[in-house]
N, C-alpha and C. Protein backbone atom coordinates (compact mmCIF):
# COMPACT_ATOMS: atom_id res chain seq x y z
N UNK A 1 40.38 181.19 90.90
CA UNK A 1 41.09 179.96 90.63
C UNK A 1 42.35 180.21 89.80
N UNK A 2 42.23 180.90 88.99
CA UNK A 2 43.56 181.32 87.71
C UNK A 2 44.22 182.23 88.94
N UNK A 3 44.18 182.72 89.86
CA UNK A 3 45.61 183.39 90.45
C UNK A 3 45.99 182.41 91.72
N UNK A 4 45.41 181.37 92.23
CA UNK A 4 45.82 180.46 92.88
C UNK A 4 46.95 180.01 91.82
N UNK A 5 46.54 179.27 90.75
CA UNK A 5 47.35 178.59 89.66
C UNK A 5 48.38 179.43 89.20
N UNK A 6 48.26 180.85 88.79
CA UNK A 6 49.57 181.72 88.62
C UNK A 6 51.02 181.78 89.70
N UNK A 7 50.37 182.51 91.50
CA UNK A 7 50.78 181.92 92.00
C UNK A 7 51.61 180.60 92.67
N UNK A 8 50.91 179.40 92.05
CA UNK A 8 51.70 178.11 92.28
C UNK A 8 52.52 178.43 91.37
N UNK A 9 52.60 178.59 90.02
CA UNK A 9 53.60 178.55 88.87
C UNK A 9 54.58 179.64 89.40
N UNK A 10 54.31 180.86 89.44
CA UNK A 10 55.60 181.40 90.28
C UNK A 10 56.47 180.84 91.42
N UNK A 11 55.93 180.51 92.07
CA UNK A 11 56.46 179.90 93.23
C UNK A 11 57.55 178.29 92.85
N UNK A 12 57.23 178.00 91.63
CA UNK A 12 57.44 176.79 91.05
C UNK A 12 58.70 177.47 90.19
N UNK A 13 58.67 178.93 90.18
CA UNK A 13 59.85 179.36 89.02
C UNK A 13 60.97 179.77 89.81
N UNK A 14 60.31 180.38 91.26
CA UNK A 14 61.16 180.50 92.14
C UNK A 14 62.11 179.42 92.64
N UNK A 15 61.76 178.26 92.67
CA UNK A 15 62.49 177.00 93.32
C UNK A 15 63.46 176.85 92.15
N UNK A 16 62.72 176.64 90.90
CA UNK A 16 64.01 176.24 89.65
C UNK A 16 64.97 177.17 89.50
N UNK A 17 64.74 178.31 89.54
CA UNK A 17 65.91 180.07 89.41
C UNK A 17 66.86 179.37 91.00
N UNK A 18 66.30 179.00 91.77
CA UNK A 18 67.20 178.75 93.29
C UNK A 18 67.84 177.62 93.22
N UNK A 19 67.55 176.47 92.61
CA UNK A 19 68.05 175.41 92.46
C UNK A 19 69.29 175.92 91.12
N UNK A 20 68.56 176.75 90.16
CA UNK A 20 70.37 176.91 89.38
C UNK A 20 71.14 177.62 89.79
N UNK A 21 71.37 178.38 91.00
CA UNK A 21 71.81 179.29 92.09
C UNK A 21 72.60 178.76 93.03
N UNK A 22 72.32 177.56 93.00
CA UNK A 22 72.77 176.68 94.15
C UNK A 22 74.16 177.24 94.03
N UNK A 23 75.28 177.41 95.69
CA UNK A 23 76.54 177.72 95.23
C UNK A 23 76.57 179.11 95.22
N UNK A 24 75.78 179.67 94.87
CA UNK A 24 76.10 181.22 94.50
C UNK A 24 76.20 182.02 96.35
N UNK A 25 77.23 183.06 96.02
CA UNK A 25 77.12 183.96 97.38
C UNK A 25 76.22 184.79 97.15
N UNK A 26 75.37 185.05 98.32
CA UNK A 26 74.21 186.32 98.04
C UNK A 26 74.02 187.14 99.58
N UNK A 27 73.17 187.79 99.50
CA UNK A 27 72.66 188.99 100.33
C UNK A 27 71.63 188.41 100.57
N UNK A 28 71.26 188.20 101.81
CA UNK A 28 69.84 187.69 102.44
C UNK A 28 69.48 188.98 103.40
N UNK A 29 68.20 189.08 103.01
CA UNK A 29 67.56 190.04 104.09
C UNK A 29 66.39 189.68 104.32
N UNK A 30 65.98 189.57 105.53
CA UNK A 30 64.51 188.69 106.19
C UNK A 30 63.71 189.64 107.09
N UNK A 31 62.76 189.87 106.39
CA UNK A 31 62.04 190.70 107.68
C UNK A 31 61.16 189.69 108.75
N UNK A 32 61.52 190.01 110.20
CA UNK A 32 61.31 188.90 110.91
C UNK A 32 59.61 189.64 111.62
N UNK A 33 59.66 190.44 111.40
CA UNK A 33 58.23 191.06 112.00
C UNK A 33 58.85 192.29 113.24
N UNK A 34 57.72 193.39 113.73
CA UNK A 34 58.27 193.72 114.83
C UNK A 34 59.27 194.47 114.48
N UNK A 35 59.52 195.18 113.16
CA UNK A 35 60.56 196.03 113.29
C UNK A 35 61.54 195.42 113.04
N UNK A 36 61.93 194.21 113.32
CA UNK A 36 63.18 193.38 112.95
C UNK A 36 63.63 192.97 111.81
N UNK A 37 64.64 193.62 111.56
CA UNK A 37 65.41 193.00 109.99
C UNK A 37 66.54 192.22 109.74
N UNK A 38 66.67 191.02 109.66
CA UNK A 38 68.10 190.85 109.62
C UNK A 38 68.55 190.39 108.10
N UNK A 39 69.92 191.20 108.23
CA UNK A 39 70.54 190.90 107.03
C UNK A 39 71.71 190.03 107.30
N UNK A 40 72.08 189.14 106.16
CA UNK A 40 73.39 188.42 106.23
C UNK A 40 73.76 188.12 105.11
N UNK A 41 75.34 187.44 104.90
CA UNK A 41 75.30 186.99 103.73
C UNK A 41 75.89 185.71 103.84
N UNK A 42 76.01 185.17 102.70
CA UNK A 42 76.19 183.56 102.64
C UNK A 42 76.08 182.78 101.38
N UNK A 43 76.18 181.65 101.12
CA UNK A 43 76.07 180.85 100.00
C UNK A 43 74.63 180.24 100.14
N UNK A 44 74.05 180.01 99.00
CA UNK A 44 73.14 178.74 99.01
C UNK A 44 73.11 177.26 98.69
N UNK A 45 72.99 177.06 99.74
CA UNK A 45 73.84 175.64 100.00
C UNK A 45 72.92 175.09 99.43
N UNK A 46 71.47 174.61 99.87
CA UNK A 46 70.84 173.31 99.39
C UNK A 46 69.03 173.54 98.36
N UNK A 47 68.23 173.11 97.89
CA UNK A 47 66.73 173.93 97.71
C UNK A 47 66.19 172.51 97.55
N UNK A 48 64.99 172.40 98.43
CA UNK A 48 64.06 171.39 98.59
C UNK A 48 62.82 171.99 97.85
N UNK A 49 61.97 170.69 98.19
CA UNK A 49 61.14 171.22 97.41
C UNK A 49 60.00 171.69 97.89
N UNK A 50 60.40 172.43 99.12
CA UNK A 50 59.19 173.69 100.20
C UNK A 50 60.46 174.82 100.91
N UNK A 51 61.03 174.21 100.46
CA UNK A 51 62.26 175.33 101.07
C UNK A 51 63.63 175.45 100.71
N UNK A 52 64.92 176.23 101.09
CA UNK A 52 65.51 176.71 100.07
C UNK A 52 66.47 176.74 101.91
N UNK A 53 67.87 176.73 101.55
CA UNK A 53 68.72 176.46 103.12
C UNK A 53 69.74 177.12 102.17
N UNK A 54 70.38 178.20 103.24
CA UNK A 54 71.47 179.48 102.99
C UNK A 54 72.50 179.14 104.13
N UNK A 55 74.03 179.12 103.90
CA UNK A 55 75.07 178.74 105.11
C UNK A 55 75.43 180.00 104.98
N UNK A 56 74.69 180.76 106.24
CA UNK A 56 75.31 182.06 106.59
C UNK A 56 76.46 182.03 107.18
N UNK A 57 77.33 183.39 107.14
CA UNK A 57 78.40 183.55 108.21
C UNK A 57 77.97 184.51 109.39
N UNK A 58 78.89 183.50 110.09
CA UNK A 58 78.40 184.73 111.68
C UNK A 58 80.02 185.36 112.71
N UNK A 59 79.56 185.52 113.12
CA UNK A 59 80.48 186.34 114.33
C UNK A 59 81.83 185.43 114.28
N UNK A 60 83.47 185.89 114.81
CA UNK A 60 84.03 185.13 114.83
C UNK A 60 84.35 183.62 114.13
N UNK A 61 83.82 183.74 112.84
CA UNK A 61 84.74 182.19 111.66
C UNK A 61 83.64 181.31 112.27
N UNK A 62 82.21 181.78 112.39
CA UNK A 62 81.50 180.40 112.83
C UNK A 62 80.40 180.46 111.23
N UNK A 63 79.58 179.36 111.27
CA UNK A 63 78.41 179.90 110.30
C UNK A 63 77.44 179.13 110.87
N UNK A 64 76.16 179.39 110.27
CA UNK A 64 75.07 178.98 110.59
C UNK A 64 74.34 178.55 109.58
N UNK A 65 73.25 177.30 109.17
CA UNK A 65 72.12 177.58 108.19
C UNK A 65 71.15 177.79 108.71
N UNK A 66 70.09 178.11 107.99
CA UNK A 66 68.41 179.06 107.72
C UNK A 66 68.41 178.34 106.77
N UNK A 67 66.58 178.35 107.02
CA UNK A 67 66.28 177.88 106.00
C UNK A 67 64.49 178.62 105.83
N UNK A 68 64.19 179.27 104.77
CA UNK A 68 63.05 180.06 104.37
C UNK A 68 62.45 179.25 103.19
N UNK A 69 60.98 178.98 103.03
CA UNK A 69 60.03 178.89 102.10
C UNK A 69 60.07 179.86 100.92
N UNK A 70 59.54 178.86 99.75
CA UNK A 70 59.63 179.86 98.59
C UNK A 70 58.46 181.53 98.71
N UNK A 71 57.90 180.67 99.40
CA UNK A 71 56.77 181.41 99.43
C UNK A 71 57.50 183.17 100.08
N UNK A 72 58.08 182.56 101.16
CA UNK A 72 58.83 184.11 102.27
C UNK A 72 59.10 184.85 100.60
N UNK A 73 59.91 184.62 99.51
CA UNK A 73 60.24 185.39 98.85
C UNK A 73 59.01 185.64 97.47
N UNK A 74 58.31 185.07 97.61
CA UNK A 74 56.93 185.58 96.54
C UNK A 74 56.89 186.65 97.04
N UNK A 75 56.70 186.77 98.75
CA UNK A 75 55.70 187.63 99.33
C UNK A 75 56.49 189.03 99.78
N UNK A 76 58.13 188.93 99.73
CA UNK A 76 58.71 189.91 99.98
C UNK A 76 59.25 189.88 101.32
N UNK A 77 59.05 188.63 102.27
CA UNK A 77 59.86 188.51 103.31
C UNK A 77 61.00 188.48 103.37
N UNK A 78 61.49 187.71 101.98
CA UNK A 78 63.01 187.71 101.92
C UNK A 78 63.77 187.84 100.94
N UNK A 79 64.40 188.83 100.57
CA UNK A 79 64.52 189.19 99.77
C UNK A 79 66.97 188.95 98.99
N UNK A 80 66.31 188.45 98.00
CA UNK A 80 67.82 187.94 97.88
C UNK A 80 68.63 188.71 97.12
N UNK A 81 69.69 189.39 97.54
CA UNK A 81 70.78 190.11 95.99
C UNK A 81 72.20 189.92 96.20
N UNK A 82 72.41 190.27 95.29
CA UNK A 82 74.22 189.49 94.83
C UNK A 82 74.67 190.43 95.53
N UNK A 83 75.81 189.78 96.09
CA UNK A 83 76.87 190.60 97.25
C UNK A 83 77.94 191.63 96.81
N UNK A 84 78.31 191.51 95.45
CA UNK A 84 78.84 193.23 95.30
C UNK A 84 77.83 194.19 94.37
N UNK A 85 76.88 193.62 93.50
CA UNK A 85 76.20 194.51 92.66
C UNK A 85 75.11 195.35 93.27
N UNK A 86 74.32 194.09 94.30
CA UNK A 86 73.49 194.46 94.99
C UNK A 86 72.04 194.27 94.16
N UNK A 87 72.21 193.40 92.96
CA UNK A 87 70.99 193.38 92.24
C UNK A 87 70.43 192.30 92.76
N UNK A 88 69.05 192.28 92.42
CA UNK A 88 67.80 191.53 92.91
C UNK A 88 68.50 189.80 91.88
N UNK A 89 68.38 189.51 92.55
CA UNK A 89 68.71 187.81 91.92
C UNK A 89 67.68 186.90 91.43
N UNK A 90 66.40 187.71 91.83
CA UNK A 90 64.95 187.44 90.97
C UNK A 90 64.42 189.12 90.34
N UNK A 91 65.40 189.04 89.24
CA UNK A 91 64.99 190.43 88.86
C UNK A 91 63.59 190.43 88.10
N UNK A 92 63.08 189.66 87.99
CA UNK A 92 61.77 189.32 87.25
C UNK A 92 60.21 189.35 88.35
N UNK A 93 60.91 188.86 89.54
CA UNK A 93 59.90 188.77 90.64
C UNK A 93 58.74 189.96 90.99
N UNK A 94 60.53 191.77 91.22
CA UNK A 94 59.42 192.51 91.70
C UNK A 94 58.72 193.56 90.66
């Protein structure tokens, strides 16, 4: 029962660290399964409160949003860092 409850509270620290982030450019990398990785970068545009929406750039001056659960980044699916340092933007997480 106490690591269900730890768990929620992380996940709960994750949303507030993303919500004061909002705006910021970062490094998204998502492991999609299957060998597949994609990386991009982008701003974080919006953070709800089950999920967190990134306005990537894509090919040719277009962009796109995504949008990943707090949870993808508890667990290491997705992993976020600042676009010239390259540091972890939840340096506390891993």
């Amino acid at each position: 029962m106490e690591d269900v409850a730890r768990r929620v509270q992380t996940v709960g620290r994750i949303r507030t660290d993303l919500a004061e982030l909002a705006g910021t450019r970062m490094r998204l990398r998502a492991n999609m399964g299957r060998s597949k990785i994609i990386e991009r970068e982008g701003v974080l545009e919006q953070t709800h409160p089950s999920l967190f929406v990134v306005k990537v750039d894509e090919k040719r001056d277009r962009t796109a949003r995504v949008s990943y659960s707090y949870v993808d980044v508890l667990t290491g699916t997705v992993e976020l860092t600042h676009v010239e340092s390259g540091e972890n933007l939840l340096p506390w997480l891993a």
